[in-house]
PDB file of N, CA and C in Angstrom:
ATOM      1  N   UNK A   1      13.466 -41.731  23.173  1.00  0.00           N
ATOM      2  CA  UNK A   1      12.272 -42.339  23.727  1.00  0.00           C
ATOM      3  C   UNK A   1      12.640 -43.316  24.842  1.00  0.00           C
ATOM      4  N   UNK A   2      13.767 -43.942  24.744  1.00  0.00           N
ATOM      5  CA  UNK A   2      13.981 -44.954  25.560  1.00  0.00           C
ATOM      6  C   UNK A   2      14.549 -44.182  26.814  1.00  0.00           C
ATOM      7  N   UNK A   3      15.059 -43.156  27.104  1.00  0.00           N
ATOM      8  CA  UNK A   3      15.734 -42.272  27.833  1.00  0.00           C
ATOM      9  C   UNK A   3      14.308 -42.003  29.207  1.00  0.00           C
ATOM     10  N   UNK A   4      13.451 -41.832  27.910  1.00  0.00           N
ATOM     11  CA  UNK A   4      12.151 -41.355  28.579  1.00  0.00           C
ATOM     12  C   UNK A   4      11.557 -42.229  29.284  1.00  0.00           C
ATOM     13  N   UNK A   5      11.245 -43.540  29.255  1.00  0.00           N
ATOM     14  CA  UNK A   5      10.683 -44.748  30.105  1.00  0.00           C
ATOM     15  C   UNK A   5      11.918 -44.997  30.785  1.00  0.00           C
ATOM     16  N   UNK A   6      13.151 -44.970  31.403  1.00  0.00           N
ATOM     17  CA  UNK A   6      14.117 -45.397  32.089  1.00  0.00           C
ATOM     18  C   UNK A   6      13.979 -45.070  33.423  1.00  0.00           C
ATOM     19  N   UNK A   7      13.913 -43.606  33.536  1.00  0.00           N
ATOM     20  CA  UNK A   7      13.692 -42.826  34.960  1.00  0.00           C
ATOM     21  C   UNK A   7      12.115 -42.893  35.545  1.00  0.00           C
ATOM     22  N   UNK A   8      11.375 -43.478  34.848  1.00  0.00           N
ATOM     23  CA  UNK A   8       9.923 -43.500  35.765  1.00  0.00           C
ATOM     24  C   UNK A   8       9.805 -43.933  37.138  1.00  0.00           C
ATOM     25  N   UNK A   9       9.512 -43.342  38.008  1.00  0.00           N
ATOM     26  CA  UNK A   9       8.797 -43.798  39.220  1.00  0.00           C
ATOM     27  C   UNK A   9       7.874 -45.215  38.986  1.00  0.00           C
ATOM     28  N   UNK A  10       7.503 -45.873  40.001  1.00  0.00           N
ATOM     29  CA  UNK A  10       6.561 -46.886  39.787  1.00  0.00           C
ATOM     30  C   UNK A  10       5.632 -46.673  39.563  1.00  0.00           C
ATOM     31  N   UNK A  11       4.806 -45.303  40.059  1.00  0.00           N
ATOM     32  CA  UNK A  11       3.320 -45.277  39.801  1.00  0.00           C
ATOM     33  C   UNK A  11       3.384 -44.634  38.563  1.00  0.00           C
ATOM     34  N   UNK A  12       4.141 -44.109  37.840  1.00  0.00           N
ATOM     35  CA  UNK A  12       4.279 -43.007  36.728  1.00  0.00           C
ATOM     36  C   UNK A  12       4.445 -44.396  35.787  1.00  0.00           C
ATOM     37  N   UNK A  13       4.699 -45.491  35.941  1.00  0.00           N
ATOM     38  CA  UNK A  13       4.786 -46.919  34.595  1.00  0.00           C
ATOM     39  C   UNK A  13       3.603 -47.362  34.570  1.00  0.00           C
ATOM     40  N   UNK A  14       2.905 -47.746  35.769  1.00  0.00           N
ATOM     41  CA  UNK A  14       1.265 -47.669  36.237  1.00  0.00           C
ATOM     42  C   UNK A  14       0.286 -47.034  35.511  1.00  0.00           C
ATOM     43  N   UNK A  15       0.952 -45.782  35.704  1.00  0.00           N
ATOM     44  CA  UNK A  15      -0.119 -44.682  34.885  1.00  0.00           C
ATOM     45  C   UNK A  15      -0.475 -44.999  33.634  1.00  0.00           C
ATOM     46  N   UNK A  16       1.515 -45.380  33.295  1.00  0.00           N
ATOM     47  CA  UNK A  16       0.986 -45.055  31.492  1.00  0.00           C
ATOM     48  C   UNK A  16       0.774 -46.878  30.852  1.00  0.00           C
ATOM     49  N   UNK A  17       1.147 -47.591  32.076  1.00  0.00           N
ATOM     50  CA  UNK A  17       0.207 -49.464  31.527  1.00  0.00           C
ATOM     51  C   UNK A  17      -0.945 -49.216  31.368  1.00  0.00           C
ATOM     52  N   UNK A  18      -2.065 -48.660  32.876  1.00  0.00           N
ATOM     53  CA  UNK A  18      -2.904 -47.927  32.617  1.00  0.00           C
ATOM     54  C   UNK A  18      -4.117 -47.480  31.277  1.00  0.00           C
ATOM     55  N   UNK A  19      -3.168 -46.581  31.519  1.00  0.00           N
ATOM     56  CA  UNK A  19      -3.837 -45.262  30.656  1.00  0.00           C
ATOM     57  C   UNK A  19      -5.107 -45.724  29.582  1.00  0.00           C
ATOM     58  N   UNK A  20      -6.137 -44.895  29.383  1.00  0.00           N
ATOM     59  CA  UNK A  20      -7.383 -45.248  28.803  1.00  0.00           C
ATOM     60  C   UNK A  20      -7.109 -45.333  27.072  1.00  0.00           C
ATOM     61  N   UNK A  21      -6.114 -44.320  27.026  1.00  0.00           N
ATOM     62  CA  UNK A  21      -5.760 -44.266  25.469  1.00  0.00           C
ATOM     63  C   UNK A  21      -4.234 -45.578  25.207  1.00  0.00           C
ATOM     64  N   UNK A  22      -3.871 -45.962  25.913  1.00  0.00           N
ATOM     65  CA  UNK A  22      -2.978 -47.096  24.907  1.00  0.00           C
ATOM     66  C   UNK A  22      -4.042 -47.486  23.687  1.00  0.00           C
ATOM     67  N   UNK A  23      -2.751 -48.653  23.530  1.00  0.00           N
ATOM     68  CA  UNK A  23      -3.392 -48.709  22.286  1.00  0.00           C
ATOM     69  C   UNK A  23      -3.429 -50.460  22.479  1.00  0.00           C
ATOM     70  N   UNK A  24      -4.662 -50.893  21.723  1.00  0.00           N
ATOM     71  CA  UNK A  24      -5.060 -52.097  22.278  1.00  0.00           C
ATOM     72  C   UNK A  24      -4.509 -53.596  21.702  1.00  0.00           C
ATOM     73  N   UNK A  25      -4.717 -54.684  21.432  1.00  0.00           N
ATOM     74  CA  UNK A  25      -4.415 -55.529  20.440  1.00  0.00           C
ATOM     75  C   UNK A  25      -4.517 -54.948  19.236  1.00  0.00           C
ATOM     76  N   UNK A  26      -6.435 -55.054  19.380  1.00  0.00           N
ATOM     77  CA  UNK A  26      -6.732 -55.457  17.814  1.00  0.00           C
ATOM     78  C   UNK A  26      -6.514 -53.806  17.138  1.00  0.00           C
ATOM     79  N   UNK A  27      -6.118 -52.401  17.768  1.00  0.00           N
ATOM     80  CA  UNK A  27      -5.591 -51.102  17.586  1.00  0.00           C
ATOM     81  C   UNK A  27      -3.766 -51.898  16.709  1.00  0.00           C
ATOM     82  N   UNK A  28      -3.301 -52.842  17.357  1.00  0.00           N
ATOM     83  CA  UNK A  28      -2.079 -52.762  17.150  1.00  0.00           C
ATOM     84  C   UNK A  28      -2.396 -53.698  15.268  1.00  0.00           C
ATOM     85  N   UNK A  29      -3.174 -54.876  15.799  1.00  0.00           N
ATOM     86  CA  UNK A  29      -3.609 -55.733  14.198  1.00  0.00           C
ATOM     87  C   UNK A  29      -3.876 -55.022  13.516  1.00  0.00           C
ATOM     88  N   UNK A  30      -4.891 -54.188  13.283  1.00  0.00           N
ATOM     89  CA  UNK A  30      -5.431 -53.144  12.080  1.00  0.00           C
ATOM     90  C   UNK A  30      -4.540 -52.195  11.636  1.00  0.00           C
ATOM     91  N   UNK A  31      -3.377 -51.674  12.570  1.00  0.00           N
ATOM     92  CA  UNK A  31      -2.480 -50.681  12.430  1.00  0.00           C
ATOM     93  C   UNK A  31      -1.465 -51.160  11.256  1.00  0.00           C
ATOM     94  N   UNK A  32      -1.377 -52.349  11.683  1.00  0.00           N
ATOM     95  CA  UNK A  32       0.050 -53.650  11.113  1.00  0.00           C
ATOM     96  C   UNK A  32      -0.550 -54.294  10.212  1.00  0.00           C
ATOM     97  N   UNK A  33      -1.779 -54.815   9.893  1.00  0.00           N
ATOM     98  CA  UNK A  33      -2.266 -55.242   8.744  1.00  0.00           C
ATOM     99  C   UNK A  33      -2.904 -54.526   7.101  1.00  0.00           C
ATOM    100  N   UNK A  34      -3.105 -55.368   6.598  1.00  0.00           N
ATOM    101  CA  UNK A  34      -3.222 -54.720   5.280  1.00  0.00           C
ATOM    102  C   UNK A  34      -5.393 -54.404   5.628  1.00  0.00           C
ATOM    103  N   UNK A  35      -5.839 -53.401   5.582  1.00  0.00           N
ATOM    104  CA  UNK A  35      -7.047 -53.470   6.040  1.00  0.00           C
ATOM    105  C   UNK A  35      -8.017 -54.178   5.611  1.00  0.00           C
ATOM    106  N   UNK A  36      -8.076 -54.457   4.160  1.00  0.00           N
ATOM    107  CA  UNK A  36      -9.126 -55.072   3.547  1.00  0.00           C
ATOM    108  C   UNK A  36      -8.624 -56.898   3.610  1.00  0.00           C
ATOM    109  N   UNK A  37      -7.659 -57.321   4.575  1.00  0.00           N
ATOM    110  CA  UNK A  37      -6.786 -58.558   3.919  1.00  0.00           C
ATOM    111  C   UNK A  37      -6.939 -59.158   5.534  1.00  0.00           C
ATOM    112  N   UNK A  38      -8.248 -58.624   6.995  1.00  0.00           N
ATOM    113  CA  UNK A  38      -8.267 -59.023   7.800  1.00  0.00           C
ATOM    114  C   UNK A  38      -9.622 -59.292   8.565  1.00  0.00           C
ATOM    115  N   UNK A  39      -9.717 -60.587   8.885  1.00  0.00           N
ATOM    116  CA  UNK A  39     -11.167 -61.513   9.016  1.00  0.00           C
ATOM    117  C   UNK A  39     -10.619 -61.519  10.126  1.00  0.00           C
ATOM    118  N   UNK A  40     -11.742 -61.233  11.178  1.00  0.00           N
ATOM    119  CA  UNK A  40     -11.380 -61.664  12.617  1.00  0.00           C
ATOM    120  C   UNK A  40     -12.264 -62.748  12.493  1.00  0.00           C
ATOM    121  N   UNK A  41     -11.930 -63.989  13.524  1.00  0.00           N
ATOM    122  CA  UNK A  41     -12.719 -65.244  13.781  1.00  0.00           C
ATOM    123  C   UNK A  41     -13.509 -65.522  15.374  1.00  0.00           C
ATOM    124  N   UNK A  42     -14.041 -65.882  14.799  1.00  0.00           N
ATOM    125  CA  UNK A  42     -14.915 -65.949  16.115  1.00  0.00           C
ATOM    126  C   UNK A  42     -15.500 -67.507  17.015  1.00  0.00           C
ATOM    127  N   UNK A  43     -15.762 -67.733  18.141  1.00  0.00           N
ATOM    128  CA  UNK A  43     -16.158 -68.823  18.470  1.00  0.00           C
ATOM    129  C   UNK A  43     -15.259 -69.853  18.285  1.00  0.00           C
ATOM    130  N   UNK A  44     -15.464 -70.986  19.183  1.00  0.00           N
ATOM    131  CA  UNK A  44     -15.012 -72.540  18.780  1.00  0.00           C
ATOM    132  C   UNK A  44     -16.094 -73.618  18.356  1.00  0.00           C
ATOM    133  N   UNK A  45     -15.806 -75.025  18.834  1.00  0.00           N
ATOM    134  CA  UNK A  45     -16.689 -75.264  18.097  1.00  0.00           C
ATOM    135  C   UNK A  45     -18.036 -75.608  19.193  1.00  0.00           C
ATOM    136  N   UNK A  46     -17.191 -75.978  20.410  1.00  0.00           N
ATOM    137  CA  UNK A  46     -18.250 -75.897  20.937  1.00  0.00           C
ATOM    138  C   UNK A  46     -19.294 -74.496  20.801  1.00  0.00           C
ATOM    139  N   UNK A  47     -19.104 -73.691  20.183  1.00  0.00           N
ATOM    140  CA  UNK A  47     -20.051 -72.441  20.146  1.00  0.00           C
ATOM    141  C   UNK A  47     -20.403 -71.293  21.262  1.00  0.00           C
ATOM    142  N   UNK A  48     -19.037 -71.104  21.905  1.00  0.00           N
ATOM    143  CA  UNK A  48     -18.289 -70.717  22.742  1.00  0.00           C
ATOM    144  C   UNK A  48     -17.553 -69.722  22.056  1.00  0.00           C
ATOM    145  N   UNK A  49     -18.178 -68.263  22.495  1.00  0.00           N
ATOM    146  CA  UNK A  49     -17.380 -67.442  22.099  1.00  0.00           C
ATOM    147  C   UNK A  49     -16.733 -66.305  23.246  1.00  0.00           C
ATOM    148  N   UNK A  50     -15.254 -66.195  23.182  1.00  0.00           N
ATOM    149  CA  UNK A  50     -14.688 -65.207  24.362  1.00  0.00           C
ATOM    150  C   UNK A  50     -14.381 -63.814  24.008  1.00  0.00           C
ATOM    151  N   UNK A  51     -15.145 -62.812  24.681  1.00  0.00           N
ATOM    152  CA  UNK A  51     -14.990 -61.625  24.212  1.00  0.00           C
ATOM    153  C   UNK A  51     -13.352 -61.037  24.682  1.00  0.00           C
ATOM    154  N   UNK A  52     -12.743 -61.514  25.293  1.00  0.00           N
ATOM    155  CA  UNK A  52     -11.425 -60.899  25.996  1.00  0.00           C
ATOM    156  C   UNK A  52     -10.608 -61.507  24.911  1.00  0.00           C
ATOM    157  N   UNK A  53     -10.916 -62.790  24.311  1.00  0.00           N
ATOM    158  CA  UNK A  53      -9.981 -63.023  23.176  1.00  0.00           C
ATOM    159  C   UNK A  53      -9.830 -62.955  21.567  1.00  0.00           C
ATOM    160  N   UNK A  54      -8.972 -62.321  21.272  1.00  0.00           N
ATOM    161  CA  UNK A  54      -9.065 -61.906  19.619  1.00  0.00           C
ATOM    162  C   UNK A  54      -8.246 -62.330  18.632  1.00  0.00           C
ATOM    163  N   UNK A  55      -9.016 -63.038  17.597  1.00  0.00           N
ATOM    164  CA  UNK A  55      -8.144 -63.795  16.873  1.00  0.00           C
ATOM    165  C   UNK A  55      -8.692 -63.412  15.614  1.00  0.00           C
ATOM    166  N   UNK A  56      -7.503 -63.773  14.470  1.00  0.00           N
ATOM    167  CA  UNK A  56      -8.276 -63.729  13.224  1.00  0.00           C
ATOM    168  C   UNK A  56      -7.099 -64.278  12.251  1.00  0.00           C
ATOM    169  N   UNK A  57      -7.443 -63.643  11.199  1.00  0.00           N
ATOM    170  CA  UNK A  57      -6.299 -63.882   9.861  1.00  0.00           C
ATOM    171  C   UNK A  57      -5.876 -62.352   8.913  1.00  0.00           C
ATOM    172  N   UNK A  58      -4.758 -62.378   9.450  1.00  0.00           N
ATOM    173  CA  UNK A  58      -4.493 -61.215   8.377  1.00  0.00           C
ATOM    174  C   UNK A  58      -3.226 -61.018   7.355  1.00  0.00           C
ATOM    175  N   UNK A  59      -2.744 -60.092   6.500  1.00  0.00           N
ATOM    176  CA  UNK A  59      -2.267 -60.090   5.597  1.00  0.00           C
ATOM    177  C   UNK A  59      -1.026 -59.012   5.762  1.00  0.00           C
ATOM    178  N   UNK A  60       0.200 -59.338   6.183  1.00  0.00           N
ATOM    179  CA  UNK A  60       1.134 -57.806   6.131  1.00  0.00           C
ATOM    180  C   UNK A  60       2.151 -58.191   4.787  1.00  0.00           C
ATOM    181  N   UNK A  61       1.939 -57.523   3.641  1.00  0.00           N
ATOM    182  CA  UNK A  61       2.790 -57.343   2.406  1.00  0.00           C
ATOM    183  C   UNK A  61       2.634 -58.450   1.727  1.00  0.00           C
ATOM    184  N   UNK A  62       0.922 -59.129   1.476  1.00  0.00           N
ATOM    185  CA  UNK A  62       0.777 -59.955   0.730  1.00  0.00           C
ATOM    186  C   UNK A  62       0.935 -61.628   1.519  1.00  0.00           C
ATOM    187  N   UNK A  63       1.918 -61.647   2.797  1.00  0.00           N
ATOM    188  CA  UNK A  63       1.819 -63.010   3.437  1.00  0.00           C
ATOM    189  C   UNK A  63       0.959 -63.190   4.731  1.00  0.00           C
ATOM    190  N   UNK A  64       0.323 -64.093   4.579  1.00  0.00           N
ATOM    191  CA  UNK A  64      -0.991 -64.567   5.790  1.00  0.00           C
ATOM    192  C   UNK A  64      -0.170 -64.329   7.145  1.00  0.00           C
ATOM    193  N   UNK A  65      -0.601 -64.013   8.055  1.00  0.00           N
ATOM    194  CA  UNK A  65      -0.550 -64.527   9.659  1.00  0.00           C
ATOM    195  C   UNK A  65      -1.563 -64.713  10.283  1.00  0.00           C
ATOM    196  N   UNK A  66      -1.318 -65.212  11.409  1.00  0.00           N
ATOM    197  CA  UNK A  66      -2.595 -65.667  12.622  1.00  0.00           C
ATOM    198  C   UNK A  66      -2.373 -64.409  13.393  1.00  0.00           C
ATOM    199  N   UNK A  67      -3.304 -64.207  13.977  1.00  0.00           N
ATOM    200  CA  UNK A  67      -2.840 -63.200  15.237  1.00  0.00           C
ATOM    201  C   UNK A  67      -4.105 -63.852  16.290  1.00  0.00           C
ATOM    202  N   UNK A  68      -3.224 -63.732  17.431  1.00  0.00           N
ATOM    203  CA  UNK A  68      -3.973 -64.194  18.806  1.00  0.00           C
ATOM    204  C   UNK A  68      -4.142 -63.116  19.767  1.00  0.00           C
ATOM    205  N   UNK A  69      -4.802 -62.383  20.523  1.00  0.00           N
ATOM    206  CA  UNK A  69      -3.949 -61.329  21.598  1.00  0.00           C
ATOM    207  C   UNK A  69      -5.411 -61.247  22.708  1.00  0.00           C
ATOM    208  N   UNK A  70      -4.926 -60.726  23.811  1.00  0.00           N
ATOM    209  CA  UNK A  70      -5.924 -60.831  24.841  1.00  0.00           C
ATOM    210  C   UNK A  70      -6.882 -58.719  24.625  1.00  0.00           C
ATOM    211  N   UNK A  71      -8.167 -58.501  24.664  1.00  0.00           N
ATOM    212  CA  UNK A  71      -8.377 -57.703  24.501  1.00  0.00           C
ATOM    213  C   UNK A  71      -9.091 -56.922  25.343  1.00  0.00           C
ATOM    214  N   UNK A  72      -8.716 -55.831  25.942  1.00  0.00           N
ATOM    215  CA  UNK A  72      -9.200 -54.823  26.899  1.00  0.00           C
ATOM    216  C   UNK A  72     -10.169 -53.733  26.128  1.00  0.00           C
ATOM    217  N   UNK A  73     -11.335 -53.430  26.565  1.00  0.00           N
ATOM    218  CA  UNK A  73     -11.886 -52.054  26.522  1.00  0.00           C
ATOM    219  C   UNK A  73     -10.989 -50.780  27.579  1.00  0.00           C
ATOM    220  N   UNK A  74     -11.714 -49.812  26.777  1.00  0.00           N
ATOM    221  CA  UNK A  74     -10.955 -48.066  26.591  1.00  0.00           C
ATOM    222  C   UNK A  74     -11.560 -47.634  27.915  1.00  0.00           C
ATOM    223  N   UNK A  75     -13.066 -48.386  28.399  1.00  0.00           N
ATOM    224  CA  UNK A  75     -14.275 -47.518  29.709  1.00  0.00           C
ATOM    225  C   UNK A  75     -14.141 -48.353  30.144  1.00  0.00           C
ATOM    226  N   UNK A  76     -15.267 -49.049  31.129  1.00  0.00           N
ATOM    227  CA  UNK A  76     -15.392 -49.237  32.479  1.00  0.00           C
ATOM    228  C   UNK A  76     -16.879 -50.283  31.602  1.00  0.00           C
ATOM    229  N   UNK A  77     -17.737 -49.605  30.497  1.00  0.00           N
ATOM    230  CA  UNK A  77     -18.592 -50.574  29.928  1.00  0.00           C
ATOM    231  C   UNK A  77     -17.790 -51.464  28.846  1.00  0.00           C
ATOM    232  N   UNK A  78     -16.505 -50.866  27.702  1.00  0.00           N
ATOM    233  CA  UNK A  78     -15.954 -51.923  27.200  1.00  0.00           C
ATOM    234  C   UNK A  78     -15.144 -53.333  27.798  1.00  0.00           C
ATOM    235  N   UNK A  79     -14.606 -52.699  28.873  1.00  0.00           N
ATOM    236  CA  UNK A  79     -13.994 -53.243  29.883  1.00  0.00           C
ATOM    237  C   UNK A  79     -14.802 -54.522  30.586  1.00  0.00           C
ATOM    238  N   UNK A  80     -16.190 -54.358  31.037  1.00  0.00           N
ATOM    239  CA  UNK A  80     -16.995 -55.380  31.717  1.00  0.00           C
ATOM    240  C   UNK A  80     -17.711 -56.387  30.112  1.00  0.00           C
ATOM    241  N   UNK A  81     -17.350 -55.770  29.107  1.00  0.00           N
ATOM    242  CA  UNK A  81     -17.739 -56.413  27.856  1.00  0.00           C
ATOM    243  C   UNK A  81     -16.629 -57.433  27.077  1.00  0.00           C
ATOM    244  N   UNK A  82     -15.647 -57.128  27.692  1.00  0.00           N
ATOM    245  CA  UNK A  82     -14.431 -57.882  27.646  1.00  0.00           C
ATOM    246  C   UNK A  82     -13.536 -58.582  28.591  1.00  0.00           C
ATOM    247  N   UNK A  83     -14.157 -58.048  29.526  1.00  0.00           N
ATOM    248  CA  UNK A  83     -14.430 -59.342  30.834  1.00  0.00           C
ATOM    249  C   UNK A  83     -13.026 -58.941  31.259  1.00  0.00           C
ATOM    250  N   UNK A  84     -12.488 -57.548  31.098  1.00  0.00           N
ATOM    251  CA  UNK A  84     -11.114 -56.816  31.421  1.00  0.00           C
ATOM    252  C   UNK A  84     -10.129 -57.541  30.802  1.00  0.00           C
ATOM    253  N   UNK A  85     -10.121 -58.296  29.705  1.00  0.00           N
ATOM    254  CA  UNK A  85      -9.334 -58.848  29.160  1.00  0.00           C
ATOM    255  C   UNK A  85      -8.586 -60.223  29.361  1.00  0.00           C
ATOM    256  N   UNK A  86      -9.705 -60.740  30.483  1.00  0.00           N
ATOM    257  CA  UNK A  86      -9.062 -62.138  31.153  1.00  0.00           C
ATOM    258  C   UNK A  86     -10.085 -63.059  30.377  1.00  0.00           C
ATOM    259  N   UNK A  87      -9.707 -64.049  29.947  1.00  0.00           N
ATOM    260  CA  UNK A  87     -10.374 -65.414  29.215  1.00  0.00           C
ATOM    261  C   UNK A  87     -11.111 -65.969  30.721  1.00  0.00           C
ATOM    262  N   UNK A  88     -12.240 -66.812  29.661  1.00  0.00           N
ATOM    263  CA  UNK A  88     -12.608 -67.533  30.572  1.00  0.00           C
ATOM    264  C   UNK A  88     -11.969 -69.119  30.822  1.00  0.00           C
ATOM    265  N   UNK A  89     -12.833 -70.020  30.839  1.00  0.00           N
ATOM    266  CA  UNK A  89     -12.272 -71.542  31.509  1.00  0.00           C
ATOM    267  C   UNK A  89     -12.401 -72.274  29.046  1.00  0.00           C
ATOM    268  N   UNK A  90     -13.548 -71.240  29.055  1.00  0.00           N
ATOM    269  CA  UNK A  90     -13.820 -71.381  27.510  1.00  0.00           C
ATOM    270  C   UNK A  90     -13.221 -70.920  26.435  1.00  0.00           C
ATOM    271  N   UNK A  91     -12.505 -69.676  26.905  1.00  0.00           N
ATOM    272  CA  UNK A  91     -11.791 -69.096  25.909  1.00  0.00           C
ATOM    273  C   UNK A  91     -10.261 -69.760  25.960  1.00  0.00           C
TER     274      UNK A  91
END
């Protein structure tokens, strides 16, 4: 696998940063967590909530973690719903 990302062209690393199917944060949290053992959180207190950012609490083999990660949509409507994954001045 590593053989395979070595020789890429620039636009061919592009492509696959890209690409509509990676796989996202919260694709990578749910993958890595225990499913029933993960609360995503929402808002601060000002009552300020950022859709590009994803946080919660979850569980891998019985011990807690935090997870933080910035979050992209798959289209062009998840994408403007997640503000392409950039925080705001609030998040």
């Amino acid at each position: 696998m590593k053989d395979l990302y070595t020789h890429l062209t620039p636009i061919q690393s592009l492509t696959i940063a890209r690409h509509p199917n990676r796989p996202t944060v919260l694709g990578h949290i749910l993958n890595i967590t225990d499913k029933d053992r993960w609360v995503e959180l929402h808002g601060d207190r000002a009552g300020y909530n950022d859709p590009a950012i994803v946080t919660g609490i979850g569980s891998i083999d019985g011990k807690s973690f935090m997870f933080i990660g910035h979050q992209k949509g798959r289209n062009t409507k998840e994408n403007i719903e997640h503000n392409f994954a950039m925080p705001t001045l609030h998040g």
